[in-house]
C-alpha atoms as a PDB file:
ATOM      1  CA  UNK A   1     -67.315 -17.008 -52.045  1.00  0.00           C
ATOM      2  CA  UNK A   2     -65.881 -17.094 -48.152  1.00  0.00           C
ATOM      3  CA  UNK A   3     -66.575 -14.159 -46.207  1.00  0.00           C
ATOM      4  CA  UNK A   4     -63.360 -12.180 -45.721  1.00  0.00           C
ATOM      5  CA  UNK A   5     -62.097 -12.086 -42.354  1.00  0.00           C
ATOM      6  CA  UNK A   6     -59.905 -10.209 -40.074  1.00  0.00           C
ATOM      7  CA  UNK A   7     -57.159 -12.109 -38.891  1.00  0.00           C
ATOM      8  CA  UNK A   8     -54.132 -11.779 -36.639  1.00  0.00           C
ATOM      9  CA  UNK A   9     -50.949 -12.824 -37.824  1.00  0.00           C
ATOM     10  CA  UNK A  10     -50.712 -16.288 -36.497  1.00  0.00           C
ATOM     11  CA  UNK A  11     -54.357 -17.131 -38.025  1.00  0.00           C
ATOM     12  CA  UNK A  12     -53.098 -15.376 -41.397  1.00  0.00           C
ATOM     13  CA  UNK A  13     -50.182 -17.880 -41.547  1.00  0.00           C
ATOM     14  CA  UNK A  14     -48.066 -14.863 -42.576  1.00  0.00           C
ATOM     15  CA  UNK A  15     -45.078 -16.028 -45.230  1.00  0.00           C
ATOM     16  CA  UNK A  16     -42.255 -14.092 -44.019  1.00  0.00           C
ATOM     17  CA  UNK A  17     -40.355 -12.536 -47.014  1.00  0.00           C
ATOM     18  CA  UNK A  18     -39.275  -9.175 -46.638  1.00  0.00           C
ATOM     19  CA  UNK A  19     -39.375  -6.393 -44.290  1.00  0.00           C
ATOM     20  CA  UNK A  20     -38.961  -3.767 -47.109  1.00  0.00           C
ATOM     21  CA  UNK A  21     -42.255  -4.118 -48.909  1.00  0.00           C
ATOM     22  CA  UNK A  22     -44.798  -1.489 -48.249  1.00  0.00           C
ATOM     23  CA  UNK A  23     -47.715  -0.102 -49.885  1.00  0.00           C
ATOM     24  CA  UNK A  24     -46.355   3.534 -49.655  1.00  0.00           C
ATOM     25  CA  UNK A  25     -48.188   6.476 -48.448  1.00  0.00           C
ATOM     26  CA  UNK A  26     -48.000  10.410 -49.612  1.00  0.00           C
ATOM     27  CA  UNK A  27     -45.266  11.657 -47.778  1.00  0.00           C
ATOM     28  CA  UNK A  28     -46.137  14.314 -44.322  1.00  0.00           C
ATOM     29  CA  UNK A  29     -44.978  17.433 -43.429  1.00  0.00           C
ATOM     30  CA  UNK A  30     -43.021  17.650 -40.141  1.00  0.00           C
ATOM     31  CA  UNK A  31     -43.251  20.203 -37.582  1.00  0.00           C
ATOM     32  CA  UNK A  32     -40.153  20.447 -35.128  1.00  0.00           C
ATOM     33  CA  UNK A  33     -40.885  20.990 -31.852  1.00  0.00           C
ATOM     34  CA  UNK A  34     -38.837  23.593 -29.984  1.00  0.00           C
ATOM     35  CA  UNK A  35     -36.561  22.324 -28.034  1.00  0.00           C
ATOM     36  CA  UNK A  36     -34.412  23.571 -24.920  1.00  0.00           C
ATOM     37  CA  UNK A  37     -30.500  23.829 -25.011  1.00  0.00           C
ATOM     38  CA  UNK A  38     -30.170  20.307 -23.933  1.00  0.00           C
ATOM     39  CA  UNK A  39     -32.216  19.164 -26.279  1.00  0.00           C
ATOM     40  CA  UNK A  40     -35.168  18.315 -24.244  1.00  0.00           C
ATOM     41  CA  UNK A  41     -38.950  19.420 -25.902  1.00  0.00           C
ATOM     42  CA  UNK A  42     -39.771  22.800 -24.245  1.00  0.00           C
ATOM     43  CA  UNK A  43     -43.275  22.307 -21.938  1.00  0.00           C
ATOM     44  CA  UNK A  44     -46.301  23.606 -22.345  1.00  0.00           C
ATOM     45  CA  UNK A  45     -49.370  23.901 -20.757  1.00  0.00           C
ATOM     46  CA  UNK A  46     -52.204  21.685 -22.056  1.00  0.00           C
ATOM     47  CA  UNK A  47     -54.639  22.605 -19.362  1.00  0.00           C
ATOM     48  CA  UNK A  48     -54.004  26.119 -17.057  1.00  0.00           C
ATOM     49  CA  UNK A  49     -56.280  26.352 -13.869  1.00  0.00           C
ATOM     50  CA  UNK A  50     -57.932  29.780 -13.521  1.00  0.00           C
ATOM     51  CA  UNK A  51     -60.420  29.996 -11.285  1.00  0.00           C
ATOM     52  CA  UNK A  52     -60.438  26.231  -9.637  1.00  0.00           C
ATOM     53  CA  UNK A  53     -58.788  23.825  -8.415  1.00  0.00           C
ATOM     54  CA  UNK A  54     -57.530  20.806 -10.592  1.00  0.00           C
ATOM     55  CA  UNK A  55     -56.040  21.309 -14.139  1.00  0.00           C
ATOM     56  CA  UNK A  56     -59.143  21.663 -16.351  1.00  0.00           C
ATOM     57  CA  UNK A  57     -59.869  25.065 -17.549  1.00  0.00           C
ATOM     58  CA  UNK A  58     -62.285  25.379 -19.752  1.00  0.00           C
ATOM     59  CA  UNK A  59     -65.165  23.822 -18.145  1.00  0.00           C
ATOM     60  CA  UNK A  60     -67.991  26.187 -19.727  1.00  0.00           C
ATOM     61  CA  UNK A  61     -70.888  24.856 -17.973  1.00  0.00           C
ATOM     62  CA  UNK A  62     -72.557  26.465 -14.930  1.00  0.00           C
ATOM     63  CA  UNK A  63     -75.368  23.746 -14.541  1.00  0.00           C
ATOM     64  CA  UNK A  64     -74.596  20.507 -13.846  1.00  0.00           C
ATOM     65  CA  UNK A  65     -76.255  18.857 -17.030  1.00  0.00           C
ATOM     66  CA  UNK A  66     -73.737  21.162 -19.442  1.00  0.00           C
ATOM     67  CA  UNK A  67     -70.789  20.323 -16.904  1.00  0.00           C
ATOM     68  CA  UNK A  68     -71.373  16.490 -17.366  1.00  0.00           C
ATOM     69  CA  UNK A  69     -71.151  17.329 -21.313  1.00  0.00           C
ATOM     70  CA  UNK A  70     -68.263  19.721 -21.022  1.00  0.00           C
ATOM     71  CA  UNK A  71     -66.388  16.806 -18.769  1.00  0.00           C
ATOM     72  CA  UNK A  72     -67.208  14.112 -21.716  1.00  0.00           C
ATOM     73  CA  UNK A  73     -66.007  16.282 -24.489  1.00  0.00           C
ATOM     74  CA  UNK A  74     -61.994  16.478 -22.133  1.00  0.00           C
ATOM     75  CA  UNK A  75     -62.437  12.821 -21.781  1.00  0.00           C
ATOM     76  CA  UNK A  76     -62.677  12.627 -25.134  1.00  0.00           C
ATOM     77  CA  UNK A  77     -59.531  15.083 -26.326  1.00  0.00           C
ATOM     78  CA  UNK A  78     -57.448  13.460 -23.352  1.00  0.00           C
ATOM     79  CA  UNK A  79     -58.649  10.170 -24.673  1.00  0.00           C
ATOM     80  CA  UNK A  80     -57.226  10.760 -28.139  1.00  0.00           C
ATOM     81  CA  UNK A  81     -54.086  12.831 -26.786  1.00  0.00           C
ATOM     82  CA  UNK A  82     -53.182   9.529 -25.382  1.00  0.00           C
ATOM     83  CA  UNK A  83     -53.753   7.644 -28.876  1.00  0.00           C
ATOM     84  CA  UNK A  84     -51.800  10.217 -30.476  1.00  0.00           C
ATOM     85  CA  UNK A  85     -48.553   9.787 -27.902  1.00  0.00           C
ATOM     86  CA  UNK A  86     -48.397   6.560 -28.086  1.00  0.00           C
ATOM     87  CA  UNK A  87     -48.607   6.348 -32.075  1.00  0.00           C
ATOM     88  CA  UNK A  88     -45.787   8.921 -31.194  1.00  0.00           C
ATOM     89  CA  UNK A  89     -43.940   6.615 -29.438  1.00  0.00           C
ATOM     90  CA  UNK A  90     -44.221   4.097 -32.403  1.00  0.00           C
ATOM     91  CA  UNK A  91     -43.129   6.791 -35.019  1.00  0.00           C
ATOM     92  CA  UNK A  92     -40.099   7.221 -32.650  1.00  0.00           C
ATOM     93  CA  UNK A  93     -39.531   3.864 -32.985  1.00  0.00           C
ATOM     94  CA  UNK A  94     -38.780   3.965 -36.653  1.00  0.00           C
ATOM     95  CA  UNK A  95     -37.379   6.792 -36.557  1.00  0.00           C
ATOM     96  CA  UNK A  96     -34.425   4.812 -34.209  1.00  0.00           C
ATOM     97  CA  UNK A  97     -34.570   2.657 -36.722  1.00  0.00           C
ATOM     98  CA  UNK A  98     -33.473   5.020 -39.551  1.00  0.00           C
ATOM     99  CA  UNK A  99     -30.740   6.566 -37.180  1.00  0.00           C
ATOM    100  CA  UNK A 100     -29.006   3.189 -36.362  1.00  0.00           C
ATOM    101  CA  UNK A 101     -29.019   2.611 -39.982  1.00  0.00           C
ATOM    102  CA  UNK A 102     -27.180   5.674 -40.556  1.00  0.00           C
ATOM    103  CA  UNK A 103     -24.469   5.156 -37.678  1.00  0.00           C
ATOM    104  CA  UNK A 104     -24.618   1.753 -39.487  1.00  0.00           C
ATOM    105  CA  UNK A 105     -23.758   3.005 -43.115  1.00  0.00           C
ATOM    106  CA  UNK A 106     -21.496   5.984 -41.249  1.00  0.00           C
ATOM    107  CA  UNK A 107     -19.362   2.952 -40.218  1.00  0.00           C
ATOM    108  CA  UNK A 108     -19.066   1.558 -43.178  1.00  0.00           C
ATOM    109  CA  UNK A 109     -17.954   4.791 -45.000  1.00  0.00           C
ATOM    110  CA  UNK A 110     -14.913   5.526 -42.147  1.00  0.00           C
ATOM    111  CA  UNK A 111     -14.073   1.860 -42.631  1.00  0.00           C
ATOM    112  CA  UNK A 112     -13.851   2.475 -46.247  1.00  0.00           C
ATOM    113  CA  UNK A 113     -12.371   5.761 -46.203  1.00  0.00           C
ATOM    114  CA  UNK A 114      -9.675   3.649 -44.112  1.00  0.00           C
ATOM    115  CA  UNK A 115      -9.070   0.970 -46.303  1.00  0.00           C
ATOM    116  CA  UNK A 116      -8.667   3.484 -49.235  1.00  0.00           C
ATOM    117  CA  UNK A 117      -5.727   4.954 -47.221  1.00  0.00           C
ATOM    118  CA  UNK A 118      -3.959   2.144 -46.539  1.00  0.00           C
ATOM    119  CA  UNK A 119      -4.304   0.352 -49.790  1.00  0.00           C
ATOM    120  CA  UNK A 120      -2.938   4.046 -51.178  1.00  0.00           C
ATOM    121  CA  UNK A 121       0.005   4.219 -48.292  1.00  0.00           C
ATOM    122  CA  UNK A 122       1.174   0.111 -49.758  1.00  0.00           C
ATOM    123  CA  UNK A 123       0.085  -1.285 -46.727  1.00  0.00           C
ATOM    124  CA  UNK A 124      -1.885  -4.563 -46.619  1.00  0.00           C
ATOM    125  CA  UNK A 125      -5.606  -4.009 -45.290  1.00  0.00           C
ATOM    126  CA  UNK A 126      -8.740  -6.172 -45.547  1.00  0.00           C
ATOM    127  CA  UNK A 127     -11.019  -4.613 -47.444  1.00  0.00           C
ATOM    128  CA  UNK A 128     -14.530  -4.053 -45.412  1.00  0.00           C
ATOM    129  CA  UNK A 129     -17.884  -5.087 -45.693  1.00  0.00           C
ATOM    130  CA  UNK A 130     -19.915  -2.200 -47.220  1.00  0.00           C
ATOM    131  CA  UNK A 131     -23.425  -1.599 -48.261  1.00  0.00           C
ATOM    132  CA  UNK A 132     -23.952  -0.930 -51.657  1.00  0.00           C
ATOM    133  CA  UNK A 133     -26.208   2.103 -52.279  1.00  0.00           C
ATOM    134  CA  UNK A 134     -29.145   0.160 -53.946  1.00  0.00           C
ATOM    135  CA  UNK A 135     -29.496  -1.339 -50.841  1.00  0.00           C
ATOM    136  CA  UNK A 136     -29.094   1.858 -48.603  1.00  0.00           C
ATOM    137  CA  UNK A 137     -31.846   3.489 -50.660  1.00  0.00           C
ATOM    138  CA  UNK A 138     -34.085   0.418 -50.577  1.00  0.00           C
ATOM    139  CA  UNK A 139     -33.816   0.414 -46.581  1.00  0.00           C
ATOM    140  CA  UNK A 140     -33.972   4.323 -46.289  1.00  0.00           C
ATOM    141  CA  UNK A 141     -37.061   4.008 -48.461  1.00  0.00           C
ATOM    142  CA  UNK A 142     -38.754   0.937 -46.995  1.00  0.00           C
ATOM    143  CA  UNK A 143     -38.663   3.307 -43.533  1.00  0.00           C
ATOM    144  CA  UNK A 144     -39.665   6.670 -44.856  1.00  0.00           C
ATOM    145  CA  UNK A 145     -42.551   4.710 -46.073  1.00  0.00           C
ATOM    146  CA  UNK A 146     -43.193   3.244 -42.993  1.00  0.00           C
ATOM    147  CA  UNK A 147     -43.073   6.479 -40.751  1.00  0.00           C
ATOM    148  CA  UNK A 148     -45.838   8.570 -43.450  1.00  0.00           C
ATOM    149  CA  UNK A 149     -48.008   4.943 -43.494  1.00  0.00           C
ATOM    150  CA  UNK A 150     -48.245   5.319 -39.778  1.00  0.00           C
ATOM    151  CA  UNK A 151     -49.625   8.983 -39.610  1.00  0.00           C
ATOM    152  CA  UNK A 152     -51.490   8.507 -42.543  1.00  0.00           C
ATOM    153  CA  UNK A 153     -53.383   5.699 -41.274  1.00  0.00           C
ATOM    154  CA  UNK A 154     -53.472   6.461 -37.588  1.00  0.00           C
ATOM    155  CA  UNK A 155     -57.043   8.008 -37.702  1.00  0.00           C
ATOM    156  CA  UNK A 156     -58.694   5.353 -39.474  1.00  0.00           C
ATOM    157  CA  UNK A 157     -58.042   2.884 -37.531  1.00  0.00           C
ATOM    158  CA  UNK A 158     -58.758   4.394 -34.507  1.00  0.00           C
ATOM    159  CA  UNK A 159     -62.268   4.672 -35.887  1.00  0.00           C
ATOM    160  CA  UNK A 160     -61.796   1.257 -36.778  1.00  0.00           C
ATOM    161  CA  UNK A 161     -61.445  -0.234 -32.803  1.00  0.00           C
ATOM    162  CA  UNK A 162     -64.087   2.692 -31.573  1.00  0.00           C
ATOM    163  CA  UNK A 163     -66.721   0.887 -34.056  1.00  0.00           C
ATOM    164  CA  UNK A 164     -65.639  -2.479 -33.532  1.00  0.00           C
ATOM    165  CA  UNK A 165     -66.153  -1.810 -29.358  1.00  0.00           C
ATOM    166  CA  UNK A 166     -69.299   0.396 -29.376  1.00  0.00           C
ATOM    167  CA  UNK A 167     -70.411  -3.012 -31.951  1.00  0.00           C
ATOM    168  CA  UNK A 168     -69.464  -5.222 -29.076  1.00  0.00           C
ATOM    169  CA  UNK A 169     -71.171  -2.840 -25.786  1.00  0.00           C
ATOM    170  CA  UNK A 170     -74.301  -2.817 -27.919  1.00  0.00           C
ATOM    171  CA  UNK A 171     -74.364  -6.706 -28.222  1.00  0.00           C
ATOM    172  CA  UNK A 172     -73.067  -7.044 -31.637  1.00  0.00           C
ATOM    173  CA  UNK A 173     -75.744  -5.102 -33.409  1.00  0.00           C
ATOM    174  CA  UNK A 174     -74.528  -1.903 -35.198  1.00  0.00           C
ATOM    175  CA  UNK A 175     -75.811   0.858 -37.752  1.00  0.00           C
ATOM    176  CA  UNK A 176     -75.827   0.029 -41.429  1.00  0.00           C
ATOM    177  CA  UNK A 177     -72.762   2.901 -41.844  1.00  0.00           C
ATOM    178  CA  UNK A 178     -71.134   1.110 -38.699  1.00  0.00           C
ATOM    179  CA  UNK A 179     -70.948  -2.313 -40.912  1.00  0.00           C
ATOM    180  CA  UNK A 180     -70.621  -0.279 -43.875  1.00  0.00           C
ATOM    181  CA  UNK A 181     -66.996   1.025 -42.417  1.00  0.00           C
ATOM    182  CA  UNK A 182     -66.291  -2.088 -40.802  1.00  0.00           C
ATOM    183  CA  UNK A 183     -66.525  -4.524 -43.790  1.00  0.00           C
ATOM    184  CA  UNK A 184     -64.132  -1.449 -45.580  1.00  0.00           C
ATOM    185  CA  UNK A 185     -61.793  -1.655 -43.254  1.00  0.00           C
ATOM    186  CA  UNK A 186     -61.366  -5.259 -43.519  1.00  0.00           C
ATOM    187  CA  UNK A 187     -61.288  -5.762 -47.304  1.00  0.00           C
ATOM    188  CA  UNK A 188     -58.299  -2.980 -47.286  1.00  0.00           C
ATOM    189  CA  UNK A 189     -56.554  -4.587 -44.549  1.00  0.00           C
ATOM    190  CA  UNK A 190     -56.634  -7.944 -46.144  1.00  0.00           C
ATOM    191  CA  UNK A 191     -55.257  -6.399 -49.242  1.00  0.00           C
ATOM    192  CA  UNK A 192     -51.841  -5.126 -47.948  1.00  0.00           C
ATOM    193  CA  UNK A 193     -48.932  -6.562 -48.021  1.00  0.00           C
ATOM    194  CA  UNK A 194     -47.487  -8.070 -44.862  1.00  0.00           C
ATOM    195  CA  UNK A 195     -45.506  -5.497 -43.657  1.00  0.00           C
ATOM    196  CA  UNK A 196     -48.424  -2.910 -43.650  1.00  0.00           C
ATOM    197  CA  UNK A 197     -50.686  -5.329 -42.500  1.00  0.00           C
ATOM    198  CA  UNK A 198     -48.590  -6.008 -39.228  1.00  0.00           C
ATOM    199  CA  UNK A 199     -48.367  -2.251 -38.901  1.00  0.00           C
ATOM    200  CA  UNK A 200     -52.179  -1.455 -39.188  1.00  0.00           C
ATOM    201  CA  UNK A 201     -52.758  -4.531 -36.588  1.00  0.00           C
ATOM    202  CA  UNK A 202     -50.325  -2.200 -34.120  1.00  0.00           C
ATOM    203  CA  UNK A 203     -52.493   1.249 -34.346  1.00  0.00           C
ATOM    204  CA  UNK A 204     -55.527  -1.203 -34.430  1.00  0.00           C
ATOM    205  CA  UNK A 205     -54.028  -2.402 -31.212  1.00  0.00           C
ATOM    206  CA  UNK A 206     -53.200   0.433 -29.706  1.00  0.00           C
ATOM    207  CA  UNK A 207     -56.431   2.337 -30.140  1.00  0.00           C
ATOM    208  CA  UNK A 208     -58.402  -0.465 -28.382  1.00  0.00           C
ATOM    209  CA  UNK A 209     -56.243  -0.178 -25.441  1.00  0.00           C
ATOM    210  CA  UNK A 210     -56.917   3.424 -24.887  1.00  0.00           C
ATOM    211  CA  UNK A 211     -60.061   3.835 -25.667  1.00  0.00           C
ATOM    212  CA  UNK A 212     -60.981   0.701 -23.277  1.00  0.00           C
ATOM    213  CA  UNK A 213     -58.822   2.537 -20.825  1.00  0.00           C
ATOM    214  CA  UNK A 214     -60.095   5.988 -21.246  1.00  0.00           C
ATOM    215  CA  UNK A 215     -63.916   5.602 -22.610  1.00  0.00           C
ATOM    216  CA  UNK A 216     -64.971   2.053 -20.598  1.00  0.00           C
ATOM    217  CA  UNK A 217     -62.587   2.536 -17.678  1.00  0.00           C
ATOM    218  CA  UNK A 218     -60.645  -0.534 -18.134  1.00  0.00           C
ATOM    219  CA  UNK A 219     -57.890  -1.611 -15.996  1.00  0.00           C
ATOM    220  CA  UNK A 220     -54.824  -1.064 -17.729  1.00  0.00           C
ATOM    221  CA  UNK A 221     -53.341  -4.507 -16.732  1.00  0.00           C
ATOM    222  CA  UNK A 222     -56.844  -6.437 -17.790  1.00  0.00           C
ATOM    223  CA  UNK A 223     -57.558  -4.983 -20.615  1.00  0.00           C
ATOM    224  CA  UNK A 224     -59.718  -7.696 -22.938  1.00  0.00           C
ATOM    225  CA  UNK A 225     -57.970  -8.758 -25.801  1.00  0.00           C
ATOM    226  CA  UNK A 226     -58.706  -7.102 -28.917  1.00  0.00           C
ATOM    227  CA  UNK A 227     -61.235  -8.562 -31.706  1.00  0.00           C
ATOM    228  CA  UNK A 228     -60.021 -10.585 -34.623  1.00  0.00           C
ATOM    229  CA  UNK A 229     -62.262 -13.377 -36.747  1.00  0.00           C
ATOM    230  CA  UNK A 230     -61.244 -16.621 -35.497  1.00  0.00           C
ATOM    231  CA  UNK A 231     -59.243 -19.404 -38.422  1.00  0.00           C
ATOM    232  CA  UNK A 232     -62.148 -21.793 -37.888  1.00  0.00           C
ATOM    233  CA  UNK A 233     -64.964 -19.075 -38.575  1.00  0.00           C
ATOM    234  CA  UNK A 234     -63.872 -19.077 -42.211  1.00  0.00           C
ATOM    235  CA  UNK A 235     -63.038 -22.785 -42.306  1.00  0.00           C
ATOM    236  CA  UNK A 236     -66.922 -23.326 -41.210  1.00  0.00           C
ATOM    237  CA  UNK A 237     -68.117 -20.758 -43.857  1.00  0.00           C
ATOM    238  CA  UNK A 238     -66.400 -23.083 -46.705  1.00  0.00           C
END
């Protein structure tokens, strides 16, 4: 039996069929954020200076030794604030998504609305292009499921690039739990369908930018590329 691998999508040989096929996740509670009259998220202070200069507050340590691990543990909150804003940004993404399609449907319905008075009044009218509401739901759906995938999953594979790099600093050698969560990882991801696979290679993705960035002070413009198996690894194997 071939090992399984972990493949981008032009190695995978992806068959395009549909975006609307997810593995769905459990739905997640929302929290609005306050906003301002204008509809801009009201600011708040992450870090408050108090006694020093610069932005970090709660720097505990008064010996240099506990100062070094106080600094590590805001590298490592900042470091994950970032991962979390730009999974943000992502989420936003669909969330345009779902809002187009309703100005989309929206249309649809005044066209139709329209049409219905004119057809009533006598008067000739070509009767719009509407979707039908099996379809609306299946679209509606197909992104709901994609926004709670994305926040359900967000975490693990952010583990997933953090073991995956500290595998690669330390040579390629790694714990037996290391592997263990590794060779997880990949079995579920090459059990999803295509959609959620793309998706999961996007977090993956973006979690090995910033933590190359933040952890292994990476230039953001040569950032290495992140790890996949390779086609011909598997081909070899057979």
């Amino acid at each position: 039996m071939s090992k399984i691998l972990f493949l981008n999508e032009t190695d995978r040989n992806a068959s395009y069929k549909t975006e609307y096929r997810y593995k769905t996740a459990k739905p997640v509670k929302a929290a609005k954020p306050k906003r301002d009259d204008a509809g801009f998220i009201i600011p708040y202070a992450m870090f408050r200076p108090i006694r020093e200069l610069g932005l970090i507050c709660e720097l505990l340590g008064d010996t240099p030794v506990r100062r070094s691990a106080d600094l590590k543990m805001n590298l490592d909150y900042l470091m994950k604030e970032a991962y979390e804003h730009a999974i943000e940004q992502i989420m936003c993404g669909v969330r345009l998504q779902e809002v187009r399609c309703q100005m989309q449907f929206n249309a649809e319905d005044r066209a139709w609305e329209h049409y219905t008075r004119l057809r009533e009044k006598g008067q000739y009218a070509v009767m719009p292009s509407v979707t039908v509401e099996e379809r609306r739901r299946v679209i509606l759906g197909a992104i709901t499921w994609k926004y709670d995938w994305i926040q359900k999953h967000k975490k693990w594979c952010f583990q997933f690039a953090d073991a995956v790099i500290t595998r690669e600093k330390n040579g390629g050698t790694e714990s037996w739990s290391q592997s263990q969560f590794i060779e997880k990882f990949i079995q579920v991801a090459d059990s999803l369908p295509e959609a959620n696979r793309r998706l999961l290679d996007q977090l993956y993705e973006t979690a090995w930018e910033v933590i190359q960035i933040y952890r292994y002070d990476a230039d953001p413009c040569q950032v290495p590329a992140p790890w996949y198996d390779k086609k011909e690894e598997n081909d070899a194997a057979e």
